[in-house]
C-alpha atoms as a PDB file:
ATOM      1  CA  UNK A   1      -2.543 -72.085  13.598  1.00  0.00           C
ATOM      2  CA  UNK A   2      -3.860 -73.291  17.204  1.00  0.00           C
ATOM      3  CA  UNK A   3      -7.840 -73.638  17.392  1.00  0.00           C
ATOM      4  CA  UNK A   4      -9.091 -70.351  18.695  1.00  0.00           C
ATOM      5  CA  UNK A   5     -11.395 -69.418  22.017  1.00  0.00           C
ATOM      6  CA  UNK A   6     -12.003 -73.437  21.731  1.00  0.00           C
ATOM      7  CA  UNK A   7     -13.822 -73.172  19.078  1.00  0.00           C
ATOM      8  CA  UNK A   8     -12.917 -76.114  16.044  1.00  0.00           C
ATOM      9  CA  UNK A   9     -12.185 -74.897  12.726  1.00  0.00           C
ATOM     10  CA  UNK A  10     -15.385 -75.159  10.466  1.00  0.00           C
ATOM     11  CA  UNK A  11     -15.187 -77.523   7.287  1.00  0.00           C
ATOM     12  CA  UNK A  12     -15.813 -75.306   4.018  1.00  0.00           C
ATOM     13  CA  UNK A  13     -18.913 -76.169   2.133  1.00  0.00           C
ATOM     14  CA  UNK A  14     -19.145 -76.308  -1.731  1.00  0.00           C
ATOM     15  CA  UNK A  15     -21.937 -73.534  -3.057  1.00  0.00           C
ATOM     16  CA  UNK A  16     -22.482 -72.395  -6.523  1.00  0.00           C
ATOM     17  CA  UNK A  17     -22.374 -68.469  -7.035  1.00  0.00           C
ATOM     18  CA  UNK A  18     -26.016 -68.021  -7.770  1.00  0.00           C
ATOM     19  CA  UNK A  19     -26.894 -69.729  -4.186  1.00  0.00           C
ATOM     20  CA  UNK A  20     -24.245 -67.805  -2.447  1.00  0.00           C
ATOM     21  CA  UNK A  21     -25.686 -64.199  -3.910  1.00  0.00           C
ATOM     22  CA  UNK A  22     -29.367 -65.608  -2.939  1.00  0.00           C
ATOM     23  CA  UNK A  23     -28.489 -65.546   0.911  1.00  0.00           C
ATOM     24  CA  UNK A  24     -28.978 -62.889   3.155  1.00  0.00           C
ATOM     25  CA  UNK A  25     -29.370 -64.960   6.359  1.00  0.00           C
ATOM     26  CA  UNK A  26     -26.105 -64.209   8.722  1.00  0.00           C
ATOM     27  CA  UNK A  27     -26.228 -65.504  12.414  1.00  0.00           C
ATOM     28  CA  UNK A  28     -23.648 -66.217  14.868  1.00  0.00           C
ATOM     29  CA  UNK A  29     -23.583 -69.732  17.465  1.00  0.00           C
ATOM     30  CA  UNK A  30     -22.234 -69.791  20.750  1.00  0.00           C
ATOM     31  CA  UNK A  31     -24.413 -70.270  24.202  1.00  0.00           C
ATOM     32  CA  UNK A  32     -22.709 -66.641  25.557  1.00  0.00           C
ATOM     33  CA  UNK A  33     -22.879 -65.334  22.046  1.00  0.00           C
ATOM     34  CA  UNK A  34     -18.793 -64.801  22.390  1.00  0.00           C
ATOM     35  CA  UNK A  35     -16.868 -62.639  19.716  1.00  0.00           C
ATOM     36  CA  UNK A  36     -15.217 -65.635  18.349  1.00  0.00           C
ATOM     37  CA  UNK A  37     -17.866 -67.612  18.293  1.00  0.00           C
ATOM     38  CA  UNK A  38     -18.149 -68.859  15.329  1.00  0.00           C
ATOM     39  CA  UNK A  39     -20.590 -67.033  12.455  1.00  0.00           C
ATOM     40  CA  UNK A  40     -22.336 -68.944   9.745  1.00  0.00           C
ATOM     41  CA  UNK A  41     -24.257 -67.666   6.548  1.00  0.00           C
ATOM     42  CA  UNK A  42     -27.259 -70.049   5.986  1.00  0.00           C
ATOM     43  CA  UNK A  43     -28.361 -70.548   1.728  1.00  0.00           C
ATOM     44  CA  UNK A  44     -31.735 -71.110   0.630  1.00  0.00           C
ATOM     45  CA  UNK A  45     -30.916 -74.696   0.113  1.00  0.00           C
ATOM     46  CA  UNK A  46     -30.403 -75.112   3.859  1.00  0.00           C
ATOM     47  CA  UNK A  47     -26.377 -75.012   3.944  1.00  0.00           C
ATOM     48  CA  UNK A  48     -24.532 -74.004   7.238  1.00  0.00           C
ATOM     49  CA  UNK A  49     -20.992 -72.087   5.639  1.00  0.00           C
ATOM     50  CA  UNK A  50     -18.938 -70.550   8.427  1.00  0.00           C
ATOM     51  CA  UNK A  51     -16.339 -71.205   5.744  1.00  0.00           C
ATOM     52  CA  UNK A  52     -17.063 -71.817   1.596  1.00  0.00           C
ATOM     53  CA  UNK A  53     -15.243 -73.708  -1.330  1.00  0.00           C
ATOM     54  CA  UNK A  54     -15.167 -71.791  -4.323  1.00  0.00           C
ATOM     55  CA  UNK A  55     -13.483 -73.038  -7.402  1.00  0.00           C
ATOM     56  CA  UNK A  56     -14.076 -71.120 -10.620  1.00  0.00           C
ATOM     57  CA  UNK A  57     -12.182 -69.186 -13.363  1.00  0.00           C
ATOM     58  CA  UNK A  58     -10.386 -66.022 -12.073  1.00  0.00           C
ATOM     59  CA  UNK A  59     -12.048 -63.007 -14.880  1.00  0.00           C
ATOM     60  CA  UNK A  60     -10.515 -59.801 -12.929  1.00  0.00           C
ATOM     61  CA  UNK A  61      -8.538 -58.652  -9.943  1.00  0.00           C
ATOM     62  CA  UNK A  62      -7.131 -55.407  -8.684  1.00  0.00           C
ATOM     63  CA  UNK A  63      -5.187 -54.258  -5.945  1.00  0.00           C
ATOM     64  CA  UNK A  64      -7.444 -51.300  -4.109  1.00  0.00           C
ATOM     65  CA  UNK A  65      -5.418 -50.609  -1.202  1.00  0.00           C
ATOM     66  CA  UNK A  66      -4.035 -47.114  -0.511  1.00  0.00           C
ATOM     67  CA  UNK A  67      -1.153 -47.280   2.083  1.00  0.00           C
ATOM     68  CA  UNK A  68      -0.905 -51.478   2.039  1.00  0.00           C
ATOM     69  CA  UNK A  69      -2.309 -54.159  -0.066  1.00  0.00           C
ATOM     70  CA  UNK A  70      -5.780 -54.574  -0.416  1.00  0.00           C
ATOM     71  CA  UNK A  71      -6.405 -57.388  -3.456  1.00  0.00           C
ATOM     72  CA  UNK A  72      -9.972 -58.267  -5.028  1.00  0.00           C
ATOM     73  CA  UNK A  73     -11.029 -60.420  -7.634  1.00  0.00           C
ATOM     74  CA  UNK A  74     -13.958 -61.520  -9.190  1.00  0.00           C
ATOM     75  CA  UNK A  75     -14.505 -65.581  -9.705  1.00  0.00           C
ATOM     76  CA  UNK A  76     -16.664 -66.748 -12.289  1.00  0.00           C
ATOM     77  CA  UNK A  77     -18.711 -70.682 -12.086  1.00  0.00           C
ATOM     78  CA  UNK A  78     -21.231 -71.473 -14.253  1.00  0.00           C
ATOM     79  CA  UNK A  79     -24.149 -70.272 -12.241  1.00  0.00           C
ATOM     80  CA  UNK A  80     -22.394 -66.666 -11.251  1.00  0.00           C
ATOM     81  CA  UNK A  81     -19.931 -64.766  -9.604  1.00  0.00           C
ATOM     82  CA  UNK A  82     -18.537 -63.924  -6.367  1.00  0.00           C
ATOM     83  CA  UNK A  83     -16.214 -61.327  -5.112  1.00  0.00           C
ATOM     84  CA  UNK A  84     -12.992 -62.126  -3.573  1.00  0.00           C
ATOM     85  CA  UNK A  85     -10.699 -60.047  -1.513  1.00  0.00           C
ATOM     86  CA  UNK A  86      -7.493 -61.201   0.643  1.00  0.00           C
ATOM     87  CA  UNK A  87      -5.652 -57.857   2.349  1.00  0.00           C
ATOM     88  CA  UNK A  88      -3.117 -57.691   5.725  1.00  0.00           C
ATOM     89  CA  UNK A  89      -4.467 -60.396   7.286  1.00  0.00           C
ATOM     90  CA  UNK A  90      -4.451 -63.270   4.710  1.00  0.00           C
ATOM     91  CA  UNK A  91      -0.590 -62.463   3.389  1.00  0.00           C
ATOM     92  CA  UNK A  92      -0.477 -65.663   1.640  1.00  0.00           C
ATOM     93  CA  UNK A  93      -3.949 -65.576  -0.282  1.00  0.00           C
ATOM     94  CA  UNK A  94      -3.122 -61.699  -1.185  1.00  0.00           C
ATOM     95  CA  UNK A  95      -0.024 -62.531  -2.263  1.00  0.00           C
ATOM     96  CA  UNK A  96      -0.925 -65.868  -4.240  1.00  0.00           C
ATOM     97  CA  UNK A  97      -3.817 -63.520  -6.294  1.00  0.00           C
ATOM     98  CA  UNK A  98      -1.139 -60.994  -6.567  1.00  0.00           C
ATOM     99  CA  UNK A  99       0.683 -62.876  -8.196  1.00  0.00           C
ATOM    100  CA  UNK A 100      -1.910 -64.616 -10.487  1.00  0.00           C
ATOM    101  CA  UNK A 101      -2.923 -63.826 -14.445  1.00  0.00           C
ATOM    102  CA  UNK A 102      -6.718 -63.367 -15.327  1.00  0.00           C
ATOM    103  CA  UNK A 103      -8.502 -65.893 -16.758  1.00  0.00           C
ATOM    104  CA  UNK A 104      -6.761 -68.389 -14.937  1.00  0.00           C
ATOM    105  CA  UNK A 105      -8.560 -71.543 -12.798  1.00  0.00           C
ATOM    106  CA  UNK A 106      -8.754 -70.686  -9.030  1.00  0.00           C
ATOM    107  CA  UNK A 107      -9.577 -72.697  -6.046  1.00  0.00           C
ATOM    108  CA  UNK A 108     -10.650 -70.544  -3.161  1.00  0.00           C
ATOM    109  CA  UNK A 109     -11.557 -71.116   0.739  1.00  0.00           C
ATOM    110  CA  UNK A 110     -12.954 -68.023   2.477  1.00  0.00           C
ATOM    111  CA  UNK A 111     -15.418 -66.691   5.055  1.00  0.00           C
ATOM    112  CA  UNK A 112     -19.029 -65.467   3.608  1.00  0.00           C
ATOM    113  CA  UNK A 113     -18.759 -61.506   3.782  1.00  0.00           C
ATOM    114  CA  UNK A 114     -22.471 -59.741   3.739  1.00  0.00           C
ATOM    115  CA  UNK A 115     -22.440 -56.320   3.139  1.00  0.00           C
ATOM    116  CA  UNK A 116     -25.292 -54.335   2.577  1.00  0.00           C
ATOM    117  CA  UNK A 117     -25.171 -50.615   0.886  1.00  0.00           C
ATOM    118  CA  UNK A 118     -26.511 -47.504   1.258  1.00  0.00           C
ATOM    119  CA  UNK A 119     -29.512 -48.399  -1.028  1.00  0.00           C
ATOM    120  CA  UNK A 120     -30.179 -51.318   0.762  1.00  0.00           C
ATOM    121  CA  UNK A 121     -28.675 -53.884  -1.432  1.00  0.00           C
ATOM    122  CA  UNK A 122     -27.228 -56.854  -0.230  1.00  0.00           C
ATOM    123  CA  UNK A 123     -23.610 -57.643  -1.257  1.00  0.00           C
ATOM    124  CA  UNK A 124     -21.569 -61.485  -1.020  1.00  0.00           C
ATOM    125  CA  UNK A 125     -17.849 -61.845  -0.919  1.00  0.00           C
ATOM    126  CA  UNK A 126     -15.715 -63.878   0.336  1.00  0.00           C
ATOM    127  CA  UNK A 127     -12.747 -62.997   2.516  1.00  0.00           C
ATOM    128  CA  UNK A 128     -10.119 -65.637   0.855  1.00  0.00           C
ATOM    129  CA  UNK A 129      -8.192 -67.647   3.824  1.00  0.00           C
ATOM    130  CA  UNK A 130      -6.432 -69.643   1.248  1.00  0.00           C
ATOM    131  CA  UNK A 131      -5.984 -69.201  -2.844  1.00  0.00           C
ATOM    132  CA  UNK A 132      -4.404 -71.904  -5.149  1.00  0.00           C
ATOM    133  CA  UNK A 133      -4.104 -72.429  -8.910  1.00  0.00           C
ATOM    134  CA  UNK A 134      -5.802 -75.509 -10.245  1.00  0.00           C
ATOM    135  CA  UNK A 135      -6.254 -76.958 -13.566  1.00  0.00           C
ATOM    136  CA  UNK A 136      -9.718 -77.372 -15.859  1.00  0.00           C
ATOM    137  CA  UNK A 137     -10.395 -81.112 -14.377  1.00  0.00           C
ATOM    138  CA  UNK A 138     -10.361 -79.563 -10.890  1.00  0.00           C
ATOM    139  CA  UNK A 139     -12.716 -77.247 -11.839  1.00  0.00           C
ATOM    140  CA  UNK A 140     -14.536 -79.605 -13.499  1.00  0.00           C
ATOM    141  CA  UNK A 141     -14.845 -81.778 -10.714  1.00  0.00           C
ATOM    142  CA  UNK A 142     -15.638 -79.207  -8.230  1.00  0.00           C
ATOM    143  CA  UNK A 143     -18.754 -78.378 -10.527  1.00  0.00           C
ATOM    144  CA  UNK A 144     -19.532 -82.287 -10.002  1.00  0.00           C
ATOM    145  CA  UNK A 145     -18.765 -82.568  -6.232  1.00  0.00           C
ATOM    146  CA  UNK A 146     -21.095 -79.247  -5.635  1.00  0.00           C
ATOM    147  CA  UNK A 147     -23.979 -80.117  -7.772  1.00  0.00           C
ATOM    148  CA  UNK A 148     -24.664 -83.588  -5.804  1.00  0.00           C
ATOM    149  CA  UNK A 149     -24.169 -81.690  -2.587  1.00  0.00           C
ATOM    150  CA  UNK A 150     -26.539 -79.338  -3.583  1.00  0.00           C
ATOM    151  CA  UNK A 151     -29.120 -81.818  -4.876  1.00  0.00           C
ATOM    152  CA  UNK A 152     -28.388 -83.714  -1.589  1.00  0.00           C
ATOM    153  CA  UNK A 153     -29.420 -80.313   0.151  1.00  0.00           C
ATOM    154  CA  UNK A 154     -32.468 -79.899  -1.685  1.00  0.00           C
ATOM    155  CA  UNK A 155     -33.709 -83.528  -0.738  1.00  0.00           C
ATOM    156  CA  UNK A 156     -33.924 -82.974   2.825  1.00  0.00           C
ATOM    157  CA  UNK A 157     -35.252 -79.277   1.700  1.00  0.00           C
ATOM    158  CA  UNK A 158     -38.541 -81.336   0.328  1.00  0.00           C
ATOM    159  CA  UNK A 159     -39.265 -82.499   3.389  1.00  0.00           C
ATOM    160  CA  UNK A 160     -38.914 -79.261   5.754  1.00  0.00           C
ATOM    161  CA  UNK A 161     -42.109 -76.938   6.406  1.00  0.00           C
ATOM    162  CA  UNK A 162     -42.526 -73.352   5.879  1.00  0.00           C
ATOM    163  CA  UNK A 163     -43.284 -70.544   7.844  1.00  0.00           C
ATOM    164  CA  UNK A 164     -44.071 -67.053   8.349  1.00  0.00           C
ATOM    165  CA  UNK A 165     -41.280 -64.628   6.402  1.00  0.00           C
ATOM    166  CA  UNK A 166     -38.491 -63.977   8.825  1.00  0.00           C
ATOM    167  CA  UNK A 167     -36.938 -60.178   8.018  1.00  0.00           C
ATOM    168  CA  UNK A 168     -35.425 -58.971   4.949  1.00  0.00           C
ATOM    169  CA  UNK A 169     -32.303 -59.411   6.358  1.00  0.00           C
ATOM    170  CA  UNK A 170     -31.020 -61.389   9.248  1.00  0.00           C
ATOM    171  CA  UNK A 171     -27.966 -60.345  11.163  1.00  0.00           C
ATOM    172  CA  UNK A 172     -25.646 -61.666  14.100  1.00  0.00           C
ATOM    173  CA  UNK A 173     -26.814 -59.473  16.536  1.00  0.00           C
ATOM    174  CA  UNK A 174     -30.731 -60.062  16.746  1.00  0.00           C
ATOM    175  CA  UNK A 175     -30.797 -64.502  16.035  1.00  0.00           C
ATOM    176  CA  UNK A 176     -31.069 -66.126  19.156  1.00  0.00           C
ATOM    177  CA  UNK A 177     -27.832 -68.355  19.792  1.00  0.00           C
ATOM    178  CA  UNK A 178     -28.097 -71.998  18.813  1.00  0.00           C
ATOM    179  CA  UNK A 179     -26.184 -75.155  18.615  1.00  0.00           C
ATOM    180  CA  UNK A 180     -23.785 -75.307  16.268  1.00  0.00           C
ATOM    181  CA  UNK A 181     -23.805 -79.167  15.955  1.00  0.00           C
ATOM    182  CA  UNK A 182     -27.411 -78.666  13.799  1.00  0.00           C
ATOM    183  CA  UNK A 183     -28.317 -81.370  11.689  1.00  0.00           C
ATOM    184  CA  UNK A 184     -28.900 -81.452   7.918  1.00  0.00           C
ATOM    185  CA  UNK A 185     -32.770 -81.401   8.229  1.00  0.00           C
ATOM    186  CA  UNK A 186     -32.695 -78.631  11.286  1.00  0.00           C
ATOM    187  CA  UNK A 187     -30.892 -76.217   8.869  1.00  0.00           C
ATOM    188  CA  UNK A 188     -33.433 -77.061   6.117  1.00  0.00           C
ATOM    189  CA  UNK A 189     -36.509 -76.757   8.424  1.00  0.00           C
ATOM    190  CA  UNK A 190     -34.400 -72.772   9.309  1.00  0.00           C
ATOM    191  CA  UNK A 191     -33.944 -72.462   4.970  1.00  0.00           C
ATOM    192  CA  UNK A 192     -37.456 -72.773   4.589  1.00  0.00           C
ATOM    193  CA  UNK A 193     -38.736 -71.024   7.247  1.00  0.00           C
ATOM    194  CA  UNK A 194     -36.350 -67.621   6.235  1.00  0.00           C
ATOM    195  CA  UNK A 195     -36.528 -68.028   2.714  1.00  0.00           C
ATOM    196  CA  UNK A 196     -39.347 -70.190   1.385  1.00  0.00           C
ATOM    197  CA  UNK A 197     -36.726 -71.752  -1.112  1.00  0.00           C
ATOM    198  CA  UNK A 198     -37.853 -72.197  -4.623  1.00  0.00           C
ATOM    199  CA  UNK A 199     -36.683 -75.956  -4.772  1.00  0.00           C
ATOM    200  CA  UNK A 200     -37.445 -76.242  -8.416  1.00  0.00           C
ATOM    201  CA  UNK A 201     -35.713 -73.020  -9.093  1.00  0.00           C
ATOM    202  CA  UNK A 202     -32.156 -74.665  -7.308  1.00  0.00           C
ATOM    203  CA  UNK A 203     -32.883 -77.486  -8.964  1.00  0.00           C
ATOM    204  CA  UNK A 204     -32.890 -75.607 -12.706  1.00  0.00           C
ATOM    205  CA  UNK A 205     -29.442 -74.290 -11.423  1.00  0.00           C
ATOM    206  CA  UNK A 206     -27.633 -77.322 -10.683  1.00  0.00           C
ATOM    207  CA  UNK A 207     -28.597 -78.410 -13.891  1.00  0.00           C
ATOM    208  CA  UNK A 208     -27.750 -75.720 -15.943  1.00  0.00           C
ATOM    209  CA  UNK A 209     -24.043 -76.124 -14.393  1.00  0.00           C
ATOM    210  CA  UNK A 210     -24.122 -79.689 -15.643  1.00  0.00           C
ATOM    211  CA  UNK A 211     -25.253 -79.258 -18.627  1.00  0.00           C
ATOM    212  CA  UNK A 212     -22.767 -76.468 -19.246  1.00  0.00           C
ATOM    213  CA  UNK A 213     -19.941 -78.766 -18.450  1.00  0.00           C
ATOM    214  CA  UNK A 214     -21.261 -80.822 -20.697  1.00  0.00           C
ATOM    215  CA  UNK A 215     -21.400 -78.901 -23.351  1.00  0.00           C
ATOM    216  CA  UNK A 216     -17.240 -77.405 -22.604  1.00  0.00           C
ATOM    217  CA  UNK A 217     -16.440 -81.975 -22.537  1.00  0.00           C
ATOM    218  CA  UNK A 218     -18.094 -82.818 -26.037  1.00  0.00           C
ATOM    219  CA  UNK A 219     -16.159 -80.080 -27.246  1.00  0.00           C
ATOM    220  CA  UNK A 220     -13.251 -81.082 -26.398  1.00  0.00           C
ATOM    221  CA  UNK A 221     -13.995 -84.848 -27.266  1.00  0.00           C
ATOM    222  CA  UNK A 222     -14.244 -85.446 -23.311  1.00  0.00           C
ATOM    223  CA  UNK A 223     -16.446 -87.893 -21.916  1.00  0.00           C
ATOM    224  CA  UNK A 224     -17.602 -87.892 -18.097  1.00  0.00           C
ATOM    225  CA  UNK A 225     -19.701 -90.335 -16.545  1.00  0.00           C
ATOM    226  CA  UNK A 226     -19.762 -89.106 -13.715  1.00  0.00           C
ATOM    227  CA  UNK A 227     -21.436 -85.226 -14.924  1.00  0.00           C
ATOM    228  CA  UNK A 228     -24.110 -87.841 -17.182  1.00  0.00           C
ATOM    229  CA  UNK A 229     -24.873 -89.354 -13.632  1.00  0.00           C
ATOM    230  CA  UNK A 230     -25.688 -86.937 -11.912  1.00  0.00           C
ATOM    231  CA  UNK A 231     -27.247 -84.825 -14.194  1.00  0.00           C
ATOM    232  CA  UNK A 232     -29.604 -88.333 -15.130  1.00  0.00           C
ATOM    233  CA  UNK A 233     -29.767 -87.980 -11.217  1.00  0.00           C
ATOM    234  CA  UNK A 234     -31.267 -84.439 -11.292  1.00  0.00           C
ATOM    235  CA  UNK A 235     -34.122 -85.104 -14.015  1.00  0.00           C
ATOM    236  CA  UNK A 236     -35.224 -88.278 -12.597  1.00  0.00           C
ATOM    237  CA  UNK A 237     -35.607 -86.047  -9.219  1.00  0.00           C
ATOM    238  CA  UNK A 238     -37.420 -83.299 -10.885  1.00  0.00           C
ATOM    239  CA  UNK A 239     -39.890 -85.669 -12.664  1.00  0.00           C
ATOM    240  CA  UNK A 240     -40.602 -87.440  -9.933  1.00  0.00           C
ATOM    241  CA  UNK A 241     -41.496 -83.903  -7.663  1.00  0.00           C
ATOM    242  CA  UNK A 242     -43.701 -83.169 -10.991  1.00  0.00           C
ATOM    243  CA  UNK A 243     -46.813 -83.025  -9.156  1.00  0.00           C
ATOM    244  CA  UNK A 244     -45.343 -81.447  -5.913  1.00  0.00           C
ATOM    245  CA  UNK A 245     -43.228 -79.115  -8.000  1.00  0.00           C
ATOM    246  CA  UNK A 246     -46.742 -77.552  -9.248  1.00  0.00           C
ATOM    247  CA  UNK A 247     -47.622 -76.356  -5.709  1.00  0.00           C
ATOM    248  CA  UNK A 248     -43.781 -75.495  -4.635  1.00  0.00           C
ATOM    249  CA  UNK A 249     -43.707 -73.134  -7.449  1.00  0.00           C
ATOM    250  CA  UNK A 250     -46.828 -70.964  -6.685  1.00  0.00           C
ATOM    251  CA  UNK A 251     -45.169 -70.231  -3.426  1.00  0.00           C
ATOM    252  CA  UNK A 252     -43.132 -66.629  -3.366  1.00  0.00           C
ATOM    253  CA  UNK A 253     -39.626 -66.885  -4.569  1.00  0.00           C
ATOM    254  CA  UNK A 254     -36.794 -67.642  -1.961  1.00  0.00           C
ATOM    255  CA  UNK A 255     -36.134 -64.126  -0.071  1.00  0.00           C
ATOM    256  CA  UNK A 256     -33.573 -62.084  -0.729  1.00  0.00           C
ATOM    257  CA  UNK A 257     -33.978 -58.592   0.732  1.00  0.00           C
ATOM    258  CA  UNK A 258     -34.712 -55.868  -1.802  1.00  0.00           C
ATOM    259  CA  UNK A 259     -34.063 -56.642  -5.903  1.00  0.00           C
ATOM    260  CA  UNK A 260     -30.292 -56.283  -6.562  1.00  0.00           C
ATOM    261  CA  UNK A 261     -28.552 -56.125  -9.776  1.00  0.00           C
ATOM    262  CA  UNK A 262     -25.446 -57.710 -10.493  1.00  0.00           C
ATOM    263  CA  UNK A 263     -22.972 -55.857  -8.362  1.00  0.00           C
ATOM    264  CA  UNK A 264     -20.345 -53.864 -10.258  1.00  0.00           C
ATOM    265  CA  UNK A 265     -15.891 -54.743  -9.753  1.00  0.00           C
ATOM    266  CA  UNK A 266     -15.463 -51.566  -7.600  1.00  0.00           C
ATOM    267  CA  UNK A 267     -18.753 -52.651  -5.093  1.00  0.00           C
ATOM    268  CA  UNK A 268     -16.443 -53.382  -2.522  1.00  0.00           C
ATOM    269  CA  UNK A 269     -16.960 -53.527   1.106  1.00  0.00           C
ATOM    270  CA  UNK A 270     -14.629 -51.326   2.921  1.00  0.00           C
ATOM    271  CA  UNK A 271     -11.776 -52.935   4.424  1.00  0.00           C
ATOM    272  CA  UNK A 272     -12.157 -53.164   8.723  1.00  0.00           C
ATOM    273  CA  UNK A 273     -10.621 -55.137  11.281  1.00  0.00           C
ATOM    274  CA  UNK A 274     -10.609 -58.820  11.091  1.00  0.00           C
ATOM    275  CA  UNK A 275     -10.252 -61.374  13.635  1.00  0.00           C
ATOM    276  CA  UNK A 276      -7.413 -63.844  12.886  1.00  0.00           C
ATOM    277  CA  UNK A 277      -8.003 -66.770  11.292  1.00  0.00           C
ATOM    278  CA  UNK A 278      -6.766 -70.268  10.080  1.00  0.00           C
ATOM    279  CA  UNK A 279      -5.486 -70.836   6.610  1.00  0.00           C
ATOM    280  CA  UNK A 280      -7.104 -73.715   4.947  1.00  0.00           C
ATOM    281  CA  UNK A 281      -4.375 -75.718   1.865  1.00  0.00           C
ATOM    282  CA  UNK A 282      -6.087 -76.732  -1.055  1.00  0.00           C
ATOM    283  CA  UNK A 283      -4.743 -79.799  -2.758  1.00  0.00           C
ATOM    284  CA  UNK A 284      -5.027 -79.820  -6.403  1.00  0.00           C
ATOM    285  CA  UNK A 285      -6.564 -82.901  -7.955  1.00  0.00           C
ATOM    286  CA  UNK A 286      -5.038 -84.947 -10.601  1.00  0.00           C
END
């Protein structure tokens, strides 16, 4: 599809599931504030997503519609899970998880949905633009490509200053309108500032991803260099933020609204009018 309102299609980031549900800050960038300009989610480790990269394992899905189809799913990595749901106005991603078998590998590109409930809990989805079936070494190297992104993230993170606690939660309508052509270490300096990110708590994430695929290659007689990298990569970082760690980790947890258990399959934000949007192909990897 054609760019819309001149505004560039957005490249999807890769976020784990446990980052994703830590976010709560939603803001949208334009000069005149413009309904289609475009509207980003920023994560406690300082990334931008107008658009997210999900690949994972596919655990449940279920068609909730009443007079048309209205699909959700629930996508499993090893930090979490997200929500998925693909309705009227992403035909080929409904039909794709329509037409899919749970557990089954999934690749998924889709707009960050925040949805927050009557008791004042904050809910993460995404709205699925495009859906593909992948194999395990996809997944597997999706788990690789988003923990170095993440630690990459957290790097700049070190270096950004805190400030006073912005809101509980942060929506389009009251952030003042920015430039969307932010750098790495602006979006960092906003991450701290909102959420006061626990870097050594991101840090224990990415690792417990790697070490989980780990564990799922020497059972199956696999050997990766590339996972033994960067998770070498990770504990060389956290040993050498030792004595920084020590003060980073008496500072309050990154912010995420009020406490929120782990939402339940039929937490579902009620389907609404969407805006149209551009479908995004995922390639498989070999």
């Amino acid at each position: 599809m054609a760019e819309m309102a001149g505004f560039s299609r957005e490249v999807a980031k890769r976020i784990f599931a446990e980052e994703l549900k830590s976010a709560n800050y939603s803001f949208r960038d334009g000069e005149d504030q413009h309904q289609y300009a475009p509207s980003y989610l920023l994560t406690p480790t300082g990334a931008k997503c107008n658009r997210v990269f999900l690949v994972g394992t596919l655990t449940e899905k279920d068609d909730i519609g009443s007079d048309i189809e209205y699909w959700r799913g629930r996508v499993v990595d090893p930090t979490g899970s997200i929500l998925i749901y693909a309705g009227q106005y992403q035909p080929e991603a409904a039909q794709m998880l329509a037409s899919m078998e749970a557990p089954s590998y999934i690749a998924v590109v889709g707009k960050p949905n925040l949805y927050q409930t009557e008791d004042g809990n904050i809910i993460i989805s995404l709205r699925a633009e495009s859906i593909s079936r992948v194999d395990e070494n996809t997944r597997n190297q999706w788990i690789i490509d988003t923990a170095r992104r993440t630690l990459e993230r957290l790097n700049v993170l070190k270096n950004a200053s805190p400030a006073p606690k912005a809101a509980d939660f942060t929506t389009a309508d009251n952030v003042p309108a920015t430039s969307s052509a932010s750098t790495p270490a602006q979006d960092a300096e906003k991450a701290m500032q909102h959420y006061h990110t626990d870097i050594g708590h991101f840090r224990e994430m990415v690792l417990r991803a790697l070490t989980s695929l780990r564990e799922e290659l020497a059972k199956s007689s696999v050997h990766s260099e590339a996972t033994e990298s960067i998770c070498k990569a990770a504990q060389d970082s956290k040993k050498a933020d030792a004595a920084s760690q020590s003060a980073e980790e008496e500072m309050p947890p990154a912010k995420k609204g009020k406490p929120k258990k782990s939402e339940p399959f039929n937490a579902w934000p009620p389907a609404e009018g969407e805006d149209e949007v551009e479908t995004i192909n995922i390639g498989k990897k070999s």
